[in-house]
C-alpha atoms as a PDB file:
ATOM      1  CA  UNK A   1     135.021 160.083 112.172  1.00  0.00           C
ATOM      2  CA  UNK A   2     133.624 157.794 115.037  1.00  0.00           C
ATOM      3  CA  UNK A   3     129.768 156.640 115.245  1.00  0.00           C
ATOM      4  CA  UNK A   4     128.151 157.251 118.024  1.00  0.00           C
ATOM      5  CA  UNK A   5     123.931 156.737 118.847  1.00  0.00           C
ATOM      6  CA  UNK A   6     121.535 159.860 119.483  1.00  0.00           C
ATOM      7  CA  UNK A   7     119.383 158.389 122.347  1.00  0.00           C
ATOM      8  CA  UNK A   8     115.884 159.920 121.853  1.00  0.00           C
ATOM      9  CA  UNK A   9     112.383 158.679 124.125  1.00  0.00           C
ATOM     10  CA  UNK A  10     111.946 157.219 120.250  1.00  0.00           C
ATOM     11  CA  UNK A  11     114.476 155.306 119.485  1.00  0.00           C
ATOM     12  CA  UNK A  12     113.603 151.772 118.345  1.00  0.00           C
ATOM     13  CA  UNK A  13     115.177 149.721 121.440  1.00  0.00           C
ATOM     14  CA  UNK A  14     112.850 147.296 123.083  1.00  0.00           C
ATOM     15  CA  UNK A  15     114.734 147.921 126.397  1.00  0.00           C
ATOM     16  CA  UNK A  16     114.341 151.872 126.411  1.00  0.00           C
ATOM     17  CA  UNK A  17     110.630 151.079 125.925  1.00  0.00           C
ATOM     18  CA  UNK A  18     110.413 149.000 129.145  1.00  0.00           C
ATOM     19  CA  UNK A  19     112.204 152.114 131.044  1.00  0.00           C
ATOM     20  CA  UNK A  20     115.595 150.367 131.399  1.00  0.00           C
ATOM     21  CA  UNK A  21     117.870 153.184 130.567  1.00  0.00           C
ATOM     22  CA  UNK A  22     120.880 151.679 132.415  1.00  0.00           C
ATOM     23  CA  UNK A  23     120.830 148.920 130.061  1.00  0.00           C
ATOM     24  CA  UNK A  24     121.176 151.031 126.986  1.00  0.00           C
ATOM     25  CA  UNK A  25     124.910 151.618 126.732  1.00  0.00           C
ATOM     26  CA  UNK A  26     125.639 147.858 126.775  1.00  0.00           C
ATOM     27  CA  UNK A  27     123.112 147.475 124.388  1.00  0.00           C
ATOM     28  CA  UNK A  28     124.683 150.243 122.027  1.00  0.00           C
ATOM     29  CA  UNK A  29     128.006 148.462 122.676  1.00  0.00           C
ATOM     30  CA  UNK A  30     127.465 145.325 121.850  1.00  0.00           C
ATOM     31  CA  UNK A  31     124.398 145.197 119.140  1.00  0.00           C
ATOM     32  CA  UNK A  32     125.260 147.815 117.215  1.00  0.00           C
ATOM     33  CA  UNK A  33     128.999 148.505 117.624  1.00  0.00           C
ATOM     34  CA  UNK A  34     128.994 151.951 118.759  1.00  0.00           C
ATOM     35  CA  UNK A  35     130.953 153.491 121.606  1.00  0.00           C
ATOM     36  CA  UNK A  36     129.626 156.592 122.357  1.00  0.00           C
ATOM     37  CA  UNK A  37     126.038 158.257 123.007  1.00  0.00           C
ATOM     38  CA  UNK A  38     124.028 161.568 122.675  1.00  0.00           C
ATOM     39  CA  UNK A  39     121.529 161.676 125.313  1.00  0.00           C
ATOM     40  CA  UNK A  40     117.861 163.774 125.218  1.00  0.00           C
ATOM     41  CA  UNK A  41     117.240 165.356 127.790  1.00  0.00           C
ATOM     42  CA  UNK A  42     113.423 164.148 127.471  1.00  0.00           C
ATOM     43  CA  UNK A  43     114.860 160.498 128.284  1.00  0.00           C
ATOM     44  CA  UNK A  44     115.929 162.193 131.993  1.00  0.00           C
ATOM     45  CA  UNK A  45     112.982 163.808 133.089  1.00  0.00           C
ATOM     46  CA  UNK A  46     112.827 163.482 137.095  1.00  0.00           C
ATOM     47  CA  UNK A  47     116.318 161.703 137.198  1.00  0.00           C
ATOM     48  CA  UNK A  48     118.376 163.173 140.041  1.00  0.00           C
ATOM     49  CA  UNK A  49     121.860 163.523 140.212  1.00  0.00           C
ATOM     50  CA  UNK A  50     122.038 160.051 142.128  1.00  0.00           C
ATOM     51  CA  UNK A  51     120.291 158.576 138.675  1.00  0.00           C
ATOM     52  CA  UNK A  52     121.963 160.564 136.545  1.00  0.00           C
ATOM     53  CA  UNK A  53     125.227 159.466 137.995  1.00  0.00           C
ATOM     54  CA  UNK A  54     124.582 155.561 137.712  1.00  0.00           C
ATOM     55  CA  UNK A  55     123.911 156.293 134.220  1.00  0.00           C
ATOM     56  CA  UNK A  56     126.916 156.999 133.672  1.00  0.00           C
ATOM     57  CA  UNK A  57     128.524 154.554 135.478  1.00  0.00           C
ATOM     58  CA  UNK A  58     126.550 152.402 132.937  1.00  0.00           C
ATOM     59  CA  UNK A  59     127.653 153.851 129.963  1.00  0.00           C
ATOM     60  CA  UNK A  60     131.297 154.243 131.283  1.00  0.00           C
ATOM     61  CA  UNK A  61     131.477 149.883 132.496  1.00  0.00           C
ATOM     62  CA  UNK A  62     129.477 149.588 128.589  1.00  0.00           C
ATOM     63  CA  UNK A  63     132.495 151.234 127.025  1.00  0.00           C
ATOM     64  CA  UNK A  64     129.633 153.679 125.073  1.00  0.00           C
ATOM     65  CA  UNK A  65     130.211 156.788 127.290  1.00  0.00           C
ATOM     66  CA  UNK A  66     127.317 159.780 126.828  1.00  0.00           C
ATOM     67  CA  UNK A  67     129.215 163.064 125.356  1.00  0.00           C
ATOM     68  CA  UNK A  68     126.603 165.124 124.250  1.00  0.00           C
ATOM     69  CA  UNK A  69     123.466 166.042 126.369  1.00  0.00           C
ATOM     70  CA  UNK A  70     120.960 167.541 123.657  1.00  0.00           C
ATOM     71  CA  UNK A  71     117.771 169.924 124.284  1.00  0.00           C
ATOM     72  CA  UNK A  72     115.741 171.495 121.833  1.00  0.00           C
ATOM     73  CA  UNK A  73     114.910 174.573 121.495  1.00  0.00           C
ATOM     74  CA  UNK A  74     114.386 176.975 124.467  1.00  0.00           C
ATOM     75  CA  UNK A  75     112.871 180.645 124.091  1.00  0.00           C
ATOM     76  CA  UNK A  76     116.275 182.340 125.338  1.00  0.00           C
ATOM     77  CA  UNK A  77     115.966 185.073 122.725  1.00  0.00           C
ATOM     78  CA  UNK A  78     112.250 185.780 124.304  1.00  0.00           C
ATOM     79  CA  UNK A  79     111.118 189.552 124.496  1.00  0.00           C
ATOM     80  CA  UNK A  80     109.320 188.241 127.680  1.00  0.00           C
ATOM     81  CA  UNK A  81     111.932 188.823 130.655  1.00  0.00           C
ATOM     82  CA  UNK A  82     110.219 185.801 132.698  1.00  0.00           C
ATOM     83  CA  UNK A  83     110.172 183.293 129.831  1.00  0.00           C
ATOM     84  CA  UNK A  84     113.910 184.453 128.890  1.00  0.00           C
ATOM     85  CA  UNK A  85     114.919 183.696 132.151  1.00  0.00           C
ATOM     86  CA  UNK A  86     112.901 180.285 132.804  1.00  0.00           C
ATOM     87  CA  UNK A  87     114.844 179.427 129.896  1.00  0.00           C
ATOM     88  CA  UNK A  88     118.586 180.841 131.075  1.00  0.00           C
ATOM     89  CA  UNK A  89     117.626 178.782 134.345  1.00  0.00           C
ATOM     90  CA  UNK A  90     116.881 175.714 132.713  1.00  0.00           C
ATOM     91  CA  UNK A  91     120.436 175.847 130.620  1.00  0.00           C
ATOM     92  CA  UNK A  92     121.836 176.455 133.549  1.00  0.00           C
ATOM     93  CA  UNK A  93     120.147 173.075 135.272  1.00  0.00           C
ATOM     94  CA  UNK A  94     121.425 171.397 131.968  1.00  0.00           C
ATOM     95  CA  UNK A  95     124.889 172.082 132.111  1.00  0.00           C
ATOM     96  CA  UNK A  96     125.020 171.047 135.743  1.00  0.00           C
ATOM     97  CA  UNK A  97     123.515 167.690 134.109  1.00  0.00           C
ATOM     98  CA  UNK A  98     125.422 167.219 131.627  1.00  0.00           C
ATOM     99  CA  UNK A  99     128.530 167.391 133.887  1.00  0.00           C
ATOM    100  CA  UNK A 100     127.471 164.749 135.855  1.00  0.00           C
ATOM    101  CA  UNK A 101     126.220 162.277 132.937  1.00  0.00           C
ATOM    102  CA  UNK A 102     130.479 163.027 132.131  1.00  0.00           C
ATOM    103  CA  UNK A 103     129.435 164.773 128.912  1.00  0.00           C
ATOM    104  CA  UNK A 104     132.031 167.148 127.231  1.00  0.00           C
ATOM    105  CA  UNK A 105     128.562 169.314 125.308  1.00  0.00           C
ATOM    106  CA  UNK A 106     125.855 170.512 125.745  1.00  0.00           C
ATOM    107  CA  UNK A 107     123.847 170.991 122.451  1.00  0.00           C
ATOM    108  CA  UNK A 108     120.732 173.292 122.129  1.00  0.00           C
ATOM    109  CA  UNK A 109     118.308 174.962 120.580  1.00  0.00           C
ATOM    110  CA  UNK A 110     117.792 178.571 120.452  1.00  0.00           C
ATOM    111  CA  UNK A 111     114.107 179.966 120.031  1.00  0.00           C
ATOM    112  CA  UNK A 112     113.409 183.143 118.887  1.00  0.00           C
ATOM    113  CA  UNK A 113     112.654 185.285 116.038  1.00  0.00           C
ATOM    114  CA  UNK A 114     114.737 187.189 113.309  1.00  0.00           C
ATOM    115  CA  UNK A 115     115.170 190.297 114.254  1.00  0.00           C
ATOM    116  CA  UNK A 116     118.599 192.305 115.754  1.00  0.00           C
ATOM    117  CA  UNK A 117     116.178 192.700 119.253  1.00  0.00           C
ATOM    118  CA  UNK A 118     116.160 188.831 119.286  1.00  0.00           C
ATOM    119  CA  UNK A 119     119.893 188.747 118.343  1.00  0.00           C
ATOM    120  CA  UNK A 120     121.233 190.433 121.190  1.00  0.00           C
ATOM    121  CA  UNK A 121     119.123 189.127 123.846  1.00  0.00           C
ATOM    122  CA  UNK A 122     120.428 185.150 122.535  1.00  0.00           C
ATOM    123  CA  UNK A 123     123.904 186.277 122.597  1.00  0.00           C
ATOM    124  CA  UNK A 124     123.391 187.952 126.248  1.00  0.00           C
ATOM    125  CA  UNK A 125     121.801 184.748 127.307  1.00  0.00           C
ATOM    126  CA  UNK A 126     124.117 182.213 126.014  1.00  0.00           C
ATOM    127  CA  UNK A 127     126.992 184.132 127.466  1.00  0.00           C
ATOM    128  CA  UNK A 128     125.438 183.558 130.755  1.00  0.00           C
ATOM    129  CA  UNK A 129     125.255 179.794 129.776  1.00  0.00           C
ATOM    130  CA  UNK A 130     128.604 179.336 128.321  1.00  0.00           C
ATOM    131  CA  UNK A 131     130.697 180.582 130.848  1.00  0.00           C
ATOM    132  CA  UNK A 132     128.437 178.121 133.463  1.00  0.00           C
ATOM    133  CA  UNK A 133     129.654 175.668 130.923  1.00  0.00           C
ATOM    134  CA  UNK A 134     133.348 176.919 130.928  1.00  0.00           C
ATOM    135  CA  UNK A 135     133.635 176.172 134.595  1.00  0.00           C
ATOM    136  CA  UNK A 136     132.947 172.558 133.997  1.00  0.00           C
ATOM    137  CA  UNK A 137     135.260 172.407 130.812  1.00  0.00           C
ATOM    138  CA  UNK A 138     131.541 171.391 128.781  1.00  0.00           C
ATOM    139  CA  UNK A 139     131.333 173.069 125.238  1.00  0.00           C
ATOM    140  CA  UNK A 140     127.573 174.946 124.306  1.00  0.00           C
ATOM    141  CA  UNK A 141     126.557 173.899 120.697  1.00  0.00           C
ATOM    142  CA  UNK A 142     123.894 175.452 119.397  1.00  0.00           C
ATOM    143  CA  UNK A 143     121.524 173.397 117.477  1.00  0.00           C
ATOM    144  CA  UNK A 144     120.657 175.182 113.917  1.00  0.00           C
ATOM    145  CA  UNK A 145     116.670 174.686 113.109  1.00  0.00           C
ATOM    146  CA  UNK A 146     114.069 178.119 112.830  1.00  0.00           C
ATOM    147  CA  UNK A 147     113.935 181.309 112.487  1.00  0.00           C
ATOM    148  CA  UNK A 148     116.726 183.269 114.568  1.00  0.00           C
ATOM    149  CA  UNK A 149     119.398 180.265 113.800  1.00  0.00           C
ATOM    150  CA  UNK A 150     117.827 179.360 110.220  1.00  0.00           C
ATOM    151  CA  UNK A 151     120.703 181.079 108.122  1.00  0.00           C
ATOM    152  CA  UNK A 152     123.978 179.300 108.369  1.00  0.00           C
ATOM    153  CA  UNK A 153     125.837 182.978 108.883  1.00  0.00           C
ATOM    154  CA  UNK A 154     123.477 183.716 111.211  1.00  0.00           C
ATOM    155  CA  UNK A 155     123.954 181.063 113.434  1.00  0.00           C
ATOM    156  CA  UNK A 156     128.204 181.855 112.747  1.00  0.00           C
ATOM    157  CA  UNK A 157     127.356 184.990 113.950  1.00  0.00           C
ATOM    158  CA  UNK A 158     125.750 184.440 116.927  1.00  0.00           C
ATOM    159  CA  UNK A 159     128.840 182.039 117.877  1.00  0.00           C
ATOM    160  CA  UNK A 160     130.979 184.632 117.259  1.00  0.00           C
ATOM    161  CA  UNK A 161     129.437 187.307 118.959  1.00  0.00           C
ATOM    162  CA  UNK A 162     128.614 184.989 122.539  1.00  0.00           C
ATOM    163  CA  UNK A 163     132.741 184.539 122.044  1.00  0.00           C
ATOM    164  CA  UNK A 164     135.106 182.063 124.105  1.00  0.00           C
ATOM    165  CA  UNK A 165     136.236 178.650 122.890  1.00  0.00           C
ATOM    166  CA  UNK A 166     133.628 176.535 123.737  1.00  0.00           C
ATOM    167  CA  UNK A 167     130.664 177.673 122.230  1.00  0.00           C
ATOM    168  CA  UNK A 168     130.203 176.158 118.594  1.00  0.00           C
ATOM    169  CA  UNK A 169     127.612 174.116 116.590  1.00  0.00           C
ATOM    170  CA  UNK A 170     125.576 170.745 116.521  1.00  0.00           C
ATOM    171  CA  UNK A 171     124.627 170.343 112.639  1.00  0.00           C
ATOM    172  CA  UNK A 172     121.784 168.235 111.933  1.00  0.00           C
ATOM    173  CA  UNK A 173     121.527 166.789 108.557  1.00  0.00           C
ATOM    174  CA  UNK A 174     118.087 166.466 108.262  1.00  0.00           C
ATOM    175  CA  UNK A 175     117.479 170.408 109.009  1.00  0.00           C
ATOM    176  CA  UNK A 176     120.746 170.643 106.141  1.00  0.00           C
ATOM    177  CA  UNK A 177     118.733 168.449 103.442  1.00  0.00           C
ATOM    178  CA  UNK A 178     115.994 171.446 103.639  1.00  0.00           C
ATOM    179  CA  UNK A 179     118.072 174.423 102.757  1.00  0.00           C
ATOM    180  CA  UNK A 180     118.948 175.684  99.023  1.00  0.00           C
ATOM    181  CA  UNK A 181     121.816 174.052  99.124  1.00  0.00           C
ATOM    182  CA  UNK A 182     122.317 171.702 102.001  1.00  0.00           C
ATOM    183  CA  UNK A 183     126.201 170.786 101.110  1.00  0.00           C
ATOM    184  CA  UNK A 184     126.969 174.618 101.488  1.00  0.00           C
ATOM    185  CA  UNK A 185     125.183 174.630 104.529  1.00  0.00           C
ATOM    186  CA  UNK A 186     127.351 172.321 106.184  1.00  0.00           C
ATOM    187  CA  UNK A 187     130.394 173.353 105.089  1.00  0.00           C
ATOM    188  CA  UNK A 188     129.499 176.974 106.872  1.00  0.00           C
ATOM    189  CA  UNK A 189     128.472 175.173 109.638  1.00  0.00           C
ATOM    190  CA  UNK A 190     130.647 171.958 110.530  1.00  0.00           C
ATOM    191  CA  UNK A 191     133.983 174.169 111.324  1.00  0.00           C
ATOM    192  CA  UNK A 192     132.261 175.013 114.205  1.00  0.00           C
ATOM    193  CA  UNK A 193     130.835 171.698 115.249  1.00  0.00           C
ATOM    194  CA  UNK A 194     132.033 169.279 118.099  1.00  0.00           C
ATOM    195  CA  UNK A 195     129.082 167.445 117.442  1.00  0.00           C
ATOM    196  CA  UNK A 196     127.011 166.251 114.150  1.00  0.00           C
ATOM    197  CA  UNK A 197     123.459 164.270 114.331  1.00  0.00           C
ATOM    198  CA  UNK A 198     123.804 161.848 110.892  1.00  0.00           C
ATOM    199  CA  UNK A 199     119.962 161.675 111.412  1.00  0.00           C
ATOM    200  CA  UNK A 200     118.349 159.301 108.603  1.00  0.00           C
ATOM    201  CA  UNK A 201     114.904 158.346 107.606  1.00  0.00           C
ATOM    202  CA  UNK A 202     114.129 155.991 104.975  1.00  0.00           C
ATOM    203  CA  UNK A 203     116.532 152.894 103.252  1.00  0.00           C
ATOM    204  CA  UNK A 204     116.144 150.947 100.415  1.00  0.00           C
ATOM    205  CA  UNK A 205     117.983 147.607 101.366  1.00  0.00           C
ATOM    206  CA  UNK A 206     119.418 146.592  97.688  1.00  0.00           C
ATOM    207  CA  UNK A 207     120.887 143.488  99.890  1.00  0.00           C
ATOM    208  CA  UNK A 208     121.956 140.322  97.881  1.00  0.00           C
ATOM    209  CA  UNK A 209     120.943 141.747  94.209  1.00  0.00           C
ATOM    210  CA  UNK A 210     123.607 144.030  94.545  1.00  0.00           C
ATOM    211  CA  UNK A 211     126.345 141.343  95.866  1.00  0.00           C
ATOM    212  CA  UNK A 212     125.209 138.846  93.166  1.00  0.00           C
ATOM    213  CA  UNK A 213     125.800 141.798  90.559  1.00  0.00           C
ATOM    214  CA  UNK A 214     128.778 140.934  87.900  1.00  0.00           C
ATOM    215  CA  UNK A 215     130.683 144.009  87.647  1.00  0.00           C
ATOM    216  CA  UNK A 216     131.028 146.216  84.151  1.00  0.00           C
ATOM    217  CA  UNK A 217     134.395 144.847  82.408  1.00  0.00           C
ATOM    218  CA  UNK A 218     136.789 147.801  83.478  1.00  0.00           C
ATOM    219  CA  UNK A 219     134.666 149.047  86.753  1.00  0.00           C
ATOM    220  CA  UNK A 220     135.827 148.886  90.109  1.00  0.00           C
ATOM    221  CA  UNK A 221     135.405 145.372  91.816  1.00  0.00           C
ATOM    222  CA  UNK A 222     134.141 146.810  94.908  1.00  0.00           C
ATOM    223  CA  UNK A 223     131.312 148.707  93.580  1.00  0.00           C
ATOM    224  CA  UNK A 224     128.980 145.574  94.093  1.00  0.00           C
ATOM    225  CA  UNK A 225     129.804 145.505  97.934  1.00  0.00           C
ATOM    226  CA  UNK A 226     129.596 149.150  97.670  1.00  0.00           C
ATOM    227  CA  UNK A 227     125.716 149.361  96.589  1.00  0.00           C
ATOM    228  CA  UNK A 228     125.283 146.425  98.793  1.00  0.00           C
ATOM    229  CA  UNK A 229     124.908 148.860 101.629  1.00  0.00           C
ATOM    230  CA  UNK A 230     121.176 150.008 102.498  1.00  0.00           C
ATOM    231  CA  UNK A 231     120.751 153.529 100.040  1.00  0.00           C
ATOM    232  CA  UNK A 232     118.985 156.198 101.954  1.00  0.00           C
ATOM    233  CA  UNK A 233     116.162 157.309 100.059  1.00  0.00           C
ATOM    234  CA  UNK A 234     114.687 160.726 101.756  1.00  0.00           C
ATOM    235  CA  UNK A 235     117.769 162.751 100.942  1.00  0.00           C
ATOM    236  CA  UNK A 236     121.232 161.980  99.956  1.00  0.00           C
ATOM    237  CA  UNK A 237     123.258 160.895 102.865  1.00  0.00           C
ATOM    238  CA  UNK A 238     126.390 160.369 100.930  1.00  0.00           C
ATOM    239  CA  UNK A 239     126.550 163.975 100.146  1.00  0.00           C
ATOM    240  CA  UNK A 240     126.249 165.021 103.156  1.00  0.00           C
ATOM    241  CA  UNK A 241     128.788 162.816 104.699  1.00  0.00           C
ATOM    242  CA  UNK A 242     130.928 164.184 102.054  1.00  0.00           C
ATOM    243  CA  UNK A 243     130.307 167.635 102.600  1.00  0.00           C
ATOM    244  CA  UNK A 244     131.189 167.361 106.675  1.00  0.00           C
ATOM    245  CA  UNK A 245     134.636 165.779 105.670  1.00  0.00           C
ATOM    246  CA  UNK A 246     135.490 168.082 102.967  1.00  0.00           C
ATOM    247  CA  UNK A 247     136.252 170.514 106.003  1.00  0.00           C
ATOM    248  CA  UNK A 248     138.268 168.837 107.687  1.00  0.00           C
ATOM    249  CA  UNK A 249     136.131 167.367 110.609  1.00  0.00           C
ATOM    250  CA  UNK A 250     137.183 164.464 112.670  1.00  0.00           C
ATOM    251  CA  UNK A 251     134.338 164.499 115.412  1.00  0.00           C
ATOM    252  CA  UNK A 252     131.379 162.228 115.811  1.00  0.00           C
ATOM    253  CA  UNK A 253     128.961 161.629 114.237  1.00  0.00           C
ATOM    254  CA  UNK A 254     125.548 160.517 116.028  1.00  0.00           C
ATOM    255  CA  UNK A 255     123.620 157.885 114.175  1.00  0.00           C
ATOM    256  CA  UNK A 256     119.980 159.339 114.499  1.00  0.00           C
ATOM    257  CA  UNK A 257     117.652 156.936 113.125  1.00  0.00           C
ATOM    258  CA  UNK A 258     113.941 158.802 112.678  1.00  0.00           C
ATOM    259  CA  UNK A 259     112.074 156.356 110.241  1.00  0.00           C
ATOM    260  CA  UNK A 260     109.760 153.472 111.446  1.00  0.00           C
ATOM    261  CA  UNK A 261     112.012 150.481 110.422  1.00  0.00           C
ATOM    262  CA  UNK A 262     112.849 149.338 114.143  1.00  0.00           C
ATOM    263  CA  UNK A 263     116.071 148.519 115.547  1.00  0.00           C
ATOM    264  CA  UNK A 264     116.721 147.996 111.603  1.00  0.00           C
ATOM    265  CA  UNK A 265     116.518 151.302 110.926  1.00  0.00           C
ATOM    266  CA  UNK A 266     119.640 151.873 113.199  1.00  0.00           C
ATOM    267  CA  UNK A 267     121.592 149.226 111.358  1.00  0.00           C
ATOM    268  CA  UNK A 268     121.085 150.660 107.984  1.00  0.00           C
ATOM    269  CA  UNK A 269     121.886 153.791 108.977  1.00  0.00           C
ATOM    270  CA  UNK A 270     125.422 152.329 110.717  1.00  0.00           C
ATOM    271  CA  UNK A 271     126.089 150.536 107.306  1.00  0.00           C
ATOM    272  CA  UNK A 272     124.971 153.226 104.976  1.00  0.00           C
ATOM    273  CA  UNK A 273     126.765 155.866 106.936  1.00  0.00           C
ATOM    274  CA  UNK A 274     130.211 153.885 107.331  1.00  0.00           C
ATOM    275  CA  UNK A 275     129.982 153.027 103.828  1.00  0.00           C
ATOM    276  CA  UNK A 276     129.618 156.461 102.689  1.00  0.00           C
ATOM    277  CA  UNK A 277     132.703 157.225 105.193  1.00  0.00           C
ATOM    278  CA  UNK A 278     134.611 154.753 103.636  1.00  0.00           C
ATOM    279  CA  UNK A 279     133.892 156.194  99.874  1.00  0.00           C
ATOM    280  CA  UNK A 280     135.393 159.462 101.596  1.00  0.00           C
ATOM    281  CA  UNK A 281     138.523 157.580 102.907  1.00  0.00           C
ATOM    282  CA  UNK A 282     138.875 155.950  99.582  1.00  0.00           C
ATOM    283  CA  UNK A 283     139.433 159.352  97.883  1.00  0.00           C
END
């Protein structure tokens, strides 16, 4: 699996705080390693396609190309006709955006309540989206989160019922650590995905203490650089990691730092993450 950076209006990068989107992708590249982004939407209000397009330049010349164009949660299962289609329009304005930033997805939410009514008018309404998508080779992920797409199945449903091959998921592993049974939850959902936000929280940096530790006679001599990795503390990351590669998956997976730790909140959540990765490749 290959990092990649979810690139939110919050995420701690001095230059995306001065406005200096352009710069971003280098800055991804070089600081922290990763080659690939997942872009908000918020971060592109106003941008036409001129702006949109030297983004990508950016990104491309960086070597950190955007892929996934993310937007949360629009009322397309809405009982309101004029709301519904506000919200068909905007996908629509999304996808064209997307192809331009050189994204293969779009990822989205899907707003609505949890009833068959509200079914049917989401699956109507992302057929309309996904074959705008199709004509630009993009894929439509939908973005699990409340009510209508709270229930793994349901949301398996849903992609079944829109149809095609290019509508599938965008799991996000802090909505997972919420369920029952979050490692379940992924494995319904990931077969689906082209996409996965690793989002993260809060670390506990055990640092040095753990390197200086003298292994147990017997135990594994890597275990000390093992712990040495920043342990995330608000759920368990490593089981969640697991779970996604226990299916099989081979995508990306976008680190999404959401704690208040600064750009070192994005570094522990690169270690942490490739060091759970590298417990999975280790068997």
């Amino acid at each position: 699996m290959l990092l990649t950076l979810m690139l939110t209006p919050s995420t701690p990068i001095p230059a995306l705080k001065r406005g200096k989107l352009e710069a971003i992708p280098a800055i991804v590249r070089d600081e922290f390693g990763l080659s690939g982004l997942n872009v908000s939407s918020a971060l592109l209000k106003g941008a036409d396609r001129a702006a949109l397009a030297s983004f990508r330049d950016a990104a491309d010349r960086a070597g950190c190309a955007c892929l996934v164009l993310v937007e949360p949660a629009l009322p397309l299962a809405s009982s309101r006709k004029a709301q519904a289609q506000s919200a068909i329009d905007r996908s629509l304005r999304l996808v064209e955006a997307a192809g331009v930033l050189g994204c293969n997805s779009l990822a989205m939410g899907v707003d609505g309540d949890t009833s068959d009514e509200a079914f049917e008018r989401a699956v109507d309404a992302l057929r309309e989206v996904a074959a705008a998508a199709e004509k630009r080779e993009l894929n439509v992920l939908i973005s699990p989160g409340k009510g209508l797409t709270a229930e793994a199945e349901r949301v398996t449903e849903l992609i079944k019922r829109v149809g095609g091959f290019r509508v599938g998921t965008y799991p996000d592993f802090e909505v997972a650590s919420k369920v029952a049974d979050p490692v379940a939850y992924l494995r319904r959902l990931v077969p689906y995905a082209w996409a996965v936000s690793a989002a993260t929280r809060e670390f506990v940096d055990l640092g040095e203490e753990a390197l200086e530790a003298e292994p147990e006679e017997g135990g594994d001599d890597d275990l000390a650089e093992l712990l040495a990795a920043p342990q995330h503390v608000t759920y368990d990351l490593d089981a969640l990691v697991e779970a996604v590669a226990s299916v099989g998956y081979d995508g990306t997976l976008a680190v999404d730092y959401r704690g208040d730790a600064g750009t070192l909140g994005i570094r522990q959540s690169c270690e942490a993450l490739e060091s759970a990765l590298a417990r999975v490749a280790g068997g």
